[in-house]
Protein backbone atom coordinates (compact mmCIF):
# COMPACT_ATOMS: atom_id res chain seq x y z
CA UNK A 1 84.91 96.64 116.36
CA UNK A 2 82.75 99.61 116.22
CA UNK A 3 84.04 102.61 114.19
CA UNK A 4 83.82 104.77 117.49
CA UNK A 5 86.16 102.11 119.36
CA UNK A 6 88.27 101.50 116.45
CA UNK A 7 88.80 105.87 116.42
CA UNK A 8 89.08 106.04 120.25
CA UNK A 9 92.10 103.05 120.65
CA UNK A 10 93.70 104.76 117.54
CA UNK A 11 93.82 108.37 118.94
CA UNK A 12 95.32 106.96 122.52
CA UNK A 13 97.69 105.19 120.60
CA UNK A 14 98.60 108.73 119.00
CA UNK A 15 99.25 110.01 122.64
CA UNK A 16 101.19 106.86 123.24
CA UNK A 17 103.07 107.89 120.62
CA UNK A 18 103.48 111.41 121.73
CA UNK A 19 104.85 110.15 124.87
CA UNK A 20 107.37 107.87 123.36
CA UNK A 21 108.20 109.95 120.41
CA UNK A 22 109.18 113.03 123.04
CA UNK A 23 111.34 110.65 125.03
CA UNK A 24 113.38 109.27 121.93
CA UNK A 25 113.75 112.27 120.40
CA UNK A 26 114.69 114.51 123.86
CA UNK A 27 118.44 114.06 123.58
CA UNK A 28 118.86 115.84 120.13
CA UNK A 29 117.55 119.12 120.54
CA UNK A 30 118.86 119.02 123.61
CA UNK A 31 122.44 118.12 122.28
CA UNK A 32 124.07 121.11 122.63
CA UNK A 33 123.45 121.51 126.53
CA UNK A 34 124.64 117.85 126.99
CA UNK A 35 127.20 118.49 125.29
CA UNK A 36 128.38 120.99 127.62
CA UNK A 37 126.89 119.70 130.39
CA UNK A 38 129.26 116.64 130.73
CA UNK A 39 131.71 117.94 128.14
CA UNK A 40 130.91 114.89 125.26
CA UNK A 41 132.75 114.27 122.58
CA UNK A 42 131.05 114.04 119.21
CA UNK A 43 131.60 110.30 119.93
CA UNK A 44 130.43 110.49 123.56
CA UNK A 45 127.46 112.25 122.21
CA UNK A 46 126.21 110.22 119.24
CA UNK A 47 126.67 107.03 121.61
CA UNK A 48 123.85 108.98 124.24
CA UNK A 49 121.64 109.21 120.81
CA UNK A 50 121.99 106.11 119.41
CA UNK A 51 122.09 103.76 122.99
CA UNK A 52 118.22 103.93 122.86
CA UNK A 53 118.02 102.80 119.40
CA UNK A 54 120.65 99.92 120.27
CA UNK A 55 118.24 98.90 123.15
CA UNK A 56 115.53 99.30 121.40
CA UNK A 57 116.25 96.53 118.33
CA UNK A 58 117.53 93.95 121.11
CA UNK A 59 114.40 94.30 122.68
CA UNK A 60 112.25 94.22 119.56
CA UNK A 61 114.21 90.87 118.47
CA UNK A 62 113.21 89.19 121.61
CA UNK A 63 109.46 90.43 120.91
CA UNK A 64 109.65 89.21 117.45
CA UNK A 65 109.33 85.66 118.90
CA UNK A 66 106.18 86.47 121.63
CA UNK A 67 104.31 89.38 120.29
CA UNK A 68 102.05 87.56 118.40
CA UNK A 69 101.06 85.18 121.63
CA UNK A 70 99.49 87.91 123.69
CA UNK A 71 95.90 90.27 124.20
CA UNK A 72 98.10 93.25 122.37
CA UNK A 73 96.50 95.27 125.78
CA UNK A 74 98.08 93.21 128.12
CA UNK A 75 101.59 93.00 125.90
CA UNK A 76 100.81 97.41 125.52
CA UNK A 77 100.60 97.43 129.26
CA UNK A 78 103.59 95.81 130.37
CA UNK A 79 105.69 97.18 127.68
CA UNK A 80 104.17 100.88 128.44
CA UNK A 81 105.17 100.62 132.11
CA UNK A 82 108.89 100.04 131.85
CA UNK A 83 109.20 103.03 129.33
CA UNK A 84 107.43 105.10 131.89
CA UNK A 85 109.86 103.69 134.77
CA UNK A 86 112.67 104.42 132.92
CA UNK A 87 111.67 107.82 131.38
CA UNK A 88 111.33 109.40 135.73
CA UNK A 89 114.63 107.51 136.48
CA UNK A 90 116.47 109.18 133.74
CA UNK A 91 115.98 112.44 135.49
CA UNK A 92 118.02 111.42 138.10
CA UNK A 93 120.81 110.22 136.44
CA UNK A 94 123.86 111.61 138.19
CA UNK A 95 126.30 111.19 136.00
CA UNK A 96 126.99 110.79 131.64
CA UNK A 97 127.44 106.92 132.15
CA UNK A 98 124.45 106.22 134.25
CA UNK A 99 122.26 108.31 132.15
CA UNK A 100 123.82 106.35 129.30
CA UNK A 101 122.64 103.29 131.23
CA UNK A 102 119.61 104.46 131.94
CA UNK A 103 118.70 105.73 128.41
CA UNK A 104 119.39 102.21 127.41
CA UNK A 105 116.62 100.56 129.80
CA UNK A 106 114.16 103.16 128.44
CA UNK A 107 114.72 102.58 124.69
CA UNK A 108 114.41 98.49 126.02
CA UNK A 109 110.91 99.03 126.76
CA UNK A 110 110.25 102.35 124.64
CA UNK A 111 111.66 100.42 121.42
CA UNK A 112 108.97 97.88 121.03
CA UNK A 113 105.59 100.84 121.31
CA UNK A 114 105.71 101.53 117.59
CA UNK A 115 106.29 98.22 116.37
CA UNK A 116 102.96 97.50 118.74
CA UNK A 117 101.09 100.24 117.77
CA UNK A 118 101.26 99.80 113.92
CA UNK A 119 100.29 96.10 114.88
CA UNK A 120 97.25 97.06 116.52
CA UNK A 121 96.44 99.91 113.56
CA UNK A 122 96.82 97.34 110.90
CA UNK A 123 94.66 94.80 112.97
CA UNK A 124 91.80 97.62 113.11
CA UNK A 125 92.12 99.26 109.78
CA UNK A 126 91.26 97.60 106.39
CA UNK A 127 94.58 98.35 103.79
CA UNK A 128 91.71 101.19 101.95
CA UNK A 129 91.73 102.83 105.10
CA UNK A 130 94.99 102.36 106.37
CA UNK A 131 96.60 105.05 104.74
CA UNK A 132 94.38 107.50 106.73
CA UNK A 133 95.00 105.83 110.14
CA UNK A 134 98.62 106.14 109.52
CA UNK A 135 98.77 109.61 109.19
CA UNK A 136 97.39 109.85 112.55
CA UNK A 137 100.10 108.45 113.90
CA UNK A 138 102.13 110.47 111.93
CA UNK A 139 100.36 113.59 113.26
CA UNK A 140 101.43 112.20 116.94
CA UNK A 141 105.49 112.44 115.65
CA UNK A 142 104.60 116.52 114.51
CA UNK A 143 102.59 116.78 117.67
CA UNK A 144 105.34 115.75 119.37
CA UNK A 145 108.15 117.98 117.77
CA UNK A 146 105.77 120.96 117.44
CA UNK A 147 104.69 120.81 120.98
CA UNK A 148 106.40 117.91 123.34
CA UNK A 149 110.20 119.03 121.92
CA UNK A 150 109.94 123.03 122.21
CA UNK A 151 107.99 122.67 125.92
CA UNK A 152 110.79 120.17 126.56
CA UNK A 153 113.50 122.67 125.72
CA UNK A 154 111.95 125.90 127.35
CA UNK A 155 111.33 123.37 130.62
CA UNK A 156 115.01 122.41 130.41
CA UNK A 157 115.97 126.18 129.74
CA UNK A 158 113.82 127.22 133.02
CA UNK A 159 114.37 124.49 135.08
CA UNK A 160 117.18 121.88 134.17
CA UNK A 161 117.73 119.04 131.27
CA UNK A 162 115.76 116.74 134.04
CA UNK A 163 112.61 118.32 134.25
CA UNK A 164 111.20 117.09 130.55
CA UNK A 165 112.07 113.76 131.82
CA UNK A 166 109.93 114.18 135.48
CA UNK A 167 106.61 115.71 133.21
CA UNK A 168 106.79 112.98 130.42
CA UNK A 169 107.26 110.01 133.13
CA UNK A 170 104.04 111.34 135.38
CA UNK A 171 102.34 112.12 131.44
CA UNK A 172 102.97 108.78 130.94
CA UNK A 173 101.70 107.10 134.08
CA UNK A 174 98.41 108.85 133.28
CA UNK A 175 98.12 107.84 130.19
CA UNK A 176 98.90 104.20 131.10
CA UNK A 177 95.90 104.32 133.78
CA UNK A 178 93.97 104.86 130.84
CA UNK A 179 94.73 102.27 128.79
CA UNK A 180 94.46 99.77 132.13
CA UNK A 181 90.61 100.88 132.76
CA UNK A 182 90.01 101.93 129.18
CA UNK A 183 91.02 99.84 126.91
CA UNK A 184 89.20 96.72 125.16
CA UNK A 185 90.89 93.42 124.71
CA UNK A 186 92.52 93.40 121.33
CA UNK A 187 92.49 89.68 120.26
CA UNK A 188 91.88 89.44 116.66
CA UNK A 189 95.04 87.58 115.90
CA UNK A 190 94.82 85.28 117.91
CA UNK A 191 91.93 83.83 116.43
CA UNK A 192 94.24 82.35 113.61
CA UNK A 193 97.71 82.13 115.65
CA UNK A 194 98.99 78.77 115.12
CA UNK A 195 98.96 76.78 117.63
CA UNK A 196 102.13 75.05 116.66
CA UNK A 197 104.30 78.15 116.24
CA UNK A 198 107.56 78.09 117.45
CA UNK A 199 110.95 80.31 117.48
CA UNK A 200 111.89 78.06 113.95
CA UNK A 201 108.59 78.44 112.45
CA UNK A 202 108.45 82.49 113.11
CA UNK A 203 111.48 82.57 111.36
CA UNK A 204 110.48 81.02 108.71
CA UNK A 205 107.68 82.48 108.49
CA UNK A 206 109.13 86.01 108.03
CA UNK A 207 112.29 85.51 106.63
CA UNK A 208 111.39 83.01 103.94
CA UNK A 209 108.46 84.79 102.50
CA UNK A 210 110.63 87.41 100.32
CA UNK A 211 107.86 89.98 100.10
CA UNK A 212 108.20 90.31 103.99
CA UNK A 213 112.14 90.48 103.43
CA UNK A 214 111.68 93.27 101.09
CA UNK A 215 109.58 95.06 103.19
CA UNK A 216 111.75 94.79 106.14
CA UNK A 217 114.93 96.07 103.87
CA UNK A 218 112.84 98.91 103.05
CA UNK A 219 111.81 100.19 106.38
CA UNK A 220 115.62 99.43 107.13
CA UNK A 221 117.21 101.70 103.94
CA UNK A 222 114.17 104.83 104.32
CA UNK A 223 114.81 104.95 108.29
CA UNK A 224 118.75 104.64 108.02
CA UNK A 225 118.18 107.38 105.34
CA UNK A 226 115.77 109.45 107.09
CA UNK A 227 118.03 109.75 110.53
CA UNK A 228 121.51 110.44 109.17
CA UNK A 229 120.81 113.99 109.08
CA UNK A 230 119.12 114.29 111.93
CA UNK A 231 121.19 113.80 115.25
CA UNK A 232 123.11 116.74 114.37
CA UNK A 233 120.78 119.12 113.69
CA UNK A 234 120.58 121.17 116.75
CA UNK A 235 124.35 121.52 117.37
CA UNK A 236 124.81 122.04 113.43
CA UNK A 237 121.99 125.78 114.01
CA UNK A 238 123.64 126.70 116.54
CA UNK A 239 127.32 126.32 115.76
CA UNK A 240 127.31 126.64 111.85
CA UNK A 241 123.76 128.80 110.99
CA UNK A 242 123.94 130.92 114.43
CA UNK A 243 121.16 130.21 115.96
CA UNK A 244 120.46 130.21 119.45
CA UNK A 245 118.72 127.48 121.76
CA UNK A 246 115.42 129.16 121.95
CA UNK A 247 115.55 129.44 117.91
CA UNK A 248 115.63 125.79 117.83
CA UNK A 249 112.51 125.44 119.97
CA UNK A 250 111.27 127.66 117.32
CA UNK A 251 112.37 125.96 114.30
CA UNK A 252 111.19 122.42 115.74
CA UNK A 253 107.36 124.48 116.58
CA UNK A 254 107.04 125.83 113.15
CA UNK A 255 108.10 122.10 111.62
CA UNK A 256 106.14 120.02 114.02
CA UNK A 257 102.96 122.48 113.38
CA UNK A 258 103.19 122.43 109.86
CA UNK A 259 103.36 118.38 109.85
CA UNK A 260 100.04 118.00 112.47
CA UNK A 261 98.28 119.52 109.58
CA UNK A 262 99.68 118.03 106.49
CA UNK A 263 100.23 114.08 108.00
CA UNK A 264 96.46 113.56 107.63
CA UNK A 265 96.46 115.30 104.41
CA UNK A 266 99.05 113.10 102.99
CA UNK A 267 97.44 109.76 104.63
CA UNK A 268 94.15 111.08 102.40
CA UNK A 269 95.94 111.00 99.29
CA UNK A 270 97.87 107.84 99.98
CA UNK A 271 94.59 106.16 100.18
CA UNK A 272 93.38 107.86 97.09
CA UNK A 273 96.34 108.05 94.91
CA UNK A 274 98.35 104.92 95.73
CA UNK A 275 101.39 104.82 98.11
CA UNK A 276 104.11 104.05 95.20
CA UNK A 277 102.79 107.71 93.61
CA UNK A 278 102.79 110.00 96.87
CA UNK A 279 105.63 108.46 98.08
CA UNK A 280 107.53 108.87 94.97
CA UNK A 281 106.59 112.59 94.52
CA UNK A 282 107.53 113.66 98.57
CA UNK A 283 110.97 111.73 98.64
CA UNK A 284 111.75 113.69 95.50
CA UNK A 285 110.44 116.71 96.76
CA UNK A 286 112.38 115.96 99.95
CA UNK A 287 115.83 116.07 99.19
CA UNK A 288 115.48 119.78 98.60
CA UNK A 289 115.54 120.70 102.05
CA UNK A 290 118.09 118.16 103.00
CA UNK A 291 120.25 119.61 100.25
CA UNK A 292 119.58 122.93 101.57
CA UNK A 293 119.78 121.97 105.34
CA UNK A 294 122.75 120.33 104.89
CA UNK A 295 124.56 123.11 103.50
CA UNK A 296 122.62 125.61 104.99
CA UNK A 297 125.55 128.60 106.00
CA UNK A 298 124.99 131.51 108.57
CA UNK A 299 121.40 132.54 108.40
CA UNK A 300 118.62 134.83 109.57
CA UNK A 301 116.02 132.78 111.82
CA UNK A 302 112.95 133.20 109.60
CA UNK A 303 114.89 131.33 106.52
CA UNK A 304 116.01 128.74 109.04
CA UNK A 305 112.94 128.22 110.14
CA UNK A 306 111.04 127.82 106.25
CA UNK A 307 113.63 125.10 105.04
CA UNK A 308 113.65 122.85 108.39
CA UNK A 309 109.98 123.46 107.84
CA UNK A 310 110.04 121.96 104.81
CA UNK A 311 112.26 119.06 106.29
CA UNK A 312 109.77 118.42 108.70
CA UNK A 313 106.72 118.30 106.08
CA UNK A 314 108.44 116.09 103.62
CA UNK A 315 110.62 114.06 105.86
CA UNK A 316 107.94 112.92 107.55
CA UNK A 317 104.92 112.85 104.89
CA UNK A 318 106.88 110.03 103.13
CA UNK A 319 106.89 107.42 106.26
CA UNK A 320 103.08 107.53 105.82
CA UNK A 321 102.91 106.13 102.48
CA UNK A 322 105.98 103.69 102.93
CA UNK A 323 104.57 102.44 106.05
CA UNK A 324 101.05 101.76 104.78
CA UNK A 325 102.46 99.09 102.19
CA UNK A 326 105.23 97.75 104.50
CA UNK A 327 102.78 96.91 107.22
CA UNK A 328 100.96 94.94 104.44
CA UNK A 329 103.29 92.63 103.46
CA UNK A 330 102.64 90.25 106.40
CA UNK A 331 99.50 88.16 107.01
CA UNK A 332 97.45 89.44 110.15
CA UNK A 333 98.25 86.11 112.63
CA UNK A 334 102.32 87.37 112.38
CA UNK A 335 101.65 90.99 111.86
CA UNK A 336 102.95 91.54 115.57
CA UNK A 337 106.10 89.38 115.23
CA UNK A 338 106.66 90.97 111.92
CA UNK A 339 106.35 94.72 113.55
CA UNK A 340 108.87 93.82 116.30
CA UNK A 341 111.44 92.46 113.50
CA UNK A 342 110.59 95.96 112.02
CA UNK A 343 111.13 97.79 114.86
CA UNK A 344 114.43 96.52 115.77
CA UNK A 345 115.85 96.81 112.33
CA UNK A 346 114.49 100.12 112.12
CA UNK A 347 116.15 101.05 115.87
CA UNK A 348 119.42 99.44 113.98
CA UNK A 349 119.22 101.63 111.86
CA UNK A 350 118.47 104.75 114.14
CA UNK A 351 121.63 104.14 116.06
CA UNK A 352 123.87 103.27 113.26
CA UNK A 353 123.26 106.32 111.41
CA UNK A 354 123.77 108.32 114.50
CA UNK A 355 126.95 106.64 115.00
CA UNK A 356 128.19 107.12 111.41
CA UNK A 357 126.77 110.52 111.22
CA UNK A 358 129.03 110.99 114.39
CA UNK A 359 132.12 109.71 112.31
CA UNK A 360 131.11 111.69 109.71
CA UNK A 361 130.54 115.26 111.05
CA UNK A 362 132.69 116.80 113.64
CA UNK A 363 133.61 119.94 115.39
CA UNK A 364 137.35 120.85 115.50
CA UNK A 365 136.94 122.90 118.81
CA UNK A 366 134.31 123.94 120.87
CA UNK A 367 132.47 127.06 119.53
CA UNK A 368 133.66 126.52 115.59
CA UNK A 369 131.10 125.14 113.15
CA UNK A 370 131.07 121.67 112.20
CA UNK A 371 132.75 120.07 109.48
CA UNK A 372 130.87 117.33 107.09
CA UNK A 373 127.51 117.81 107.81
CA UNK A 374 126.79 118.17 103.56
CA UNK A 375 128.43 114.64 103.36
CA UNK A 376 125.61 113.19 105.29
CA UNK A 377 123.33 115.27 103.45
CA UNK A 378 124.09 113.76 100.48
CA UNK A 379 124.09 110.19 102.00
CA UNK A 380 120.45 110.79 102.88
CA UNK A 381 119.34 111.60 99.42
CA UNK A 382 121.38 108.35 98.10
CA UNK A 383 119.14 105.86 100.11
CA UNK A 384 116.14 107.73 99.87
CA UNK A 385 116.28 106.91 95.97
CA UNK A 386 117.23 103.41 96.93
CA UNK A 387 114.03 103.03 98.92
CA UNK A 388 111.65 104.11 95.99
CA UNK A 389 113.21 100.93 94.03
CA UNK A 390 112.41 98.61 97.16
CA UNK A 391 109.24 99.96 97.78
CA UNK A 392 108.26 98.79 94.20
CA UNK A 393 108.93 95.12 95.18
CA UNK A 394 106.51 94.96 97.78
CA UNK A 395 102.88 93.48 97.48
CA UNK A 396 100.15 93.40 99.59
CA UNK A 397 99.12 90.37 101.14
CA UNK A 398 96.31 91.39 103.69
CA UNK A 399 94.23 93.14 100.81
């Protein structure tokens, strides 16, 4: 494919991204005014976070077995238009349980985009190259926290918690129109699918090649890592740090803003340096600001706003590298079945360590700072130095 094709389906899979990334990621810094809203629980709460997730890895399993059959347009399409669907309808959930519901049917459809678009990325982009291609994608996560989160929060400030849902549903239809006259077929893989696959044979052919298994552990551990902090976040400024709603559109600007620029930077020297090195050196660097997060006490905004910045930067910098050799490990005729598998053990993993951060941290009353967050904190940093050892186990097959 021509360099100028290859650049223009990887930048609209960077909006995709956007899109999907806003929708998952809505609920947290929106936490505290659901939690008042419909007067959660911590429980009741990290089950709205995590039911996405949940959804998200069933749905992913089931793709795990078909992916790899399909133009990935025509599988991007279909997929695209029931997170769309169920991104408007969640605006008009009436009540905590049907918006539960509903937030399940989006994360059904919504969970499988990633897993898609690092199929289609590693299909276009040489592993040289890849490192750079990833931290576009990357840039679409800060894009979407420095810009999609904040406008999300001042909309839901202005208006109500529905209207983010209403803009990214009709951003989303758009977007899909685009991809439907846009778009060119994407059929690489099927050039070598085999013809003779079946549900037993994808198994096997993921599960008993071990360098695919370690790969898939990895994603699992740096993911289940990366999120147990995160869920309570929001609640955690604003109860614990005192800061108020608008702050945290603040803090989640300067973060997001920061990472647009640096995700490229760090997909450069992936490519140049090696992903075991860069991803060694940011993890390490990393669990500074979770340290400090994590026990972070009552604050001004501006020092807030420096070590969630730092969060953001580092948090994020060291998917690039870790994702660059995990989407190696599989050969490019099961890359798609391989991404699903990905995807819904990395959804697993978002919604378990929402729910154990939820057992974890709690708030004794409403209005009083919560308790445990450090504990979490500290879990982080424990699997984040179990992921540099599985990392180191991985080789790459599509060299």
């Amino acid at each position: 494919m021509p360099a100028n094709n290859r650049r223009f389906v990887l930048y609209t899979l960077a909006i995709i991204s956007f899109s999907h990334i806003v929708d998952s990621m809505l609920i947290m810094p929106l936490g505290d005014i659901f939690i008042k809203e419909f007067n959660l629980t911590s429980s009741q709460y990290g089950l709205l976070v995590s039911v996405y997730s949940f959804a998200a890895a069933v749905s992913s399993v089931l793709a795990f077995f078909k992916m790899d059959e399909f133009d990935r347009k025509t599988a991007l399409l279909f997929i695209y238009a029931g997170f769309t669907i169920g991104t408007i309808l969640c605006a008009f959930a009436p009540s905590y349980e049907i918006l539960v519901l509903l937030r399940m049917v989006t994360g059904f459809f919504g969970g499988v985009i990633g897993a898609l678009a690092l199929a289609i990325v590693s299909d276009l982009y040489v592993f040289e190259e890849r490192g750079r291609a990833m931290g576009v994608l990357m840039a679409a996560f800060s894009a979407a926290a420095a810009l999609g989160i904040p406008i999300g929060l001042y909309l839901a400030e202005q208006g109500s918690w529905q209207t983010p849902f209403v803009i990214i549903g009709i951003m989303s239809a758009i977007i899909w129109l685009i991809v439907l006259f846009s778009f060119p077929k994407l059929t690489t893989h099927l050039e070598t699918l085999d013809k003779n696959r079946s549900p037993i044979r994808t198994i096997k052919n993921t599960f008993g090649d071990a360098n695919q298994v370690w790969a898939l552990v990895a994603g699992f551990v740096l993911v289940f890592g990366h999120f147990l902090a995160i869920p309570f976040i929001s609640p955690y400024m604003i109860n614990n740090v005192g800061l108020s709603q608008t702050d945290i559109s603040i803090q989640f600007f300067a973060g997001g803003l920061a990472t647009v620029f640096t995700a490229p930077i760090i997909g450069k020297l992936t490519d140049k340096y090696g992903y075991n090195k860069v991803f060694l050196i940011i993890m390490l660097i990393c669990f500074i600001p979770i340290y400090m997060i994590t026990n972070l006490e009552e604050s001004p905004l501006w020092y807030a706003v420096v070590i969630t910045t730092l969060f953001f930067i580092f948090a994020s910098g060291r998917m690039i590298p870790a994702n660059t050799i995990i989407t190696s490990a599989p050969a490019t005729n099961t890359r798609g079945s391989f991404m699903s598998i990905k995807s819904a053990l990395q959804q697993l993993a978002i919604g378990l360590s929402a729910t154990v951060s939820a057992m974890i941290v709690y708030q004794p009353a409403e209005g009083v700072p919560f308790i445990n967050y450090n504990v979490v904190g500290y879990m982080s940093m424990f699997f984040g130095l179990v992921t540099i050892w599985l990392l180191r186990k991985i080789r790459v097959s599509d060299h």
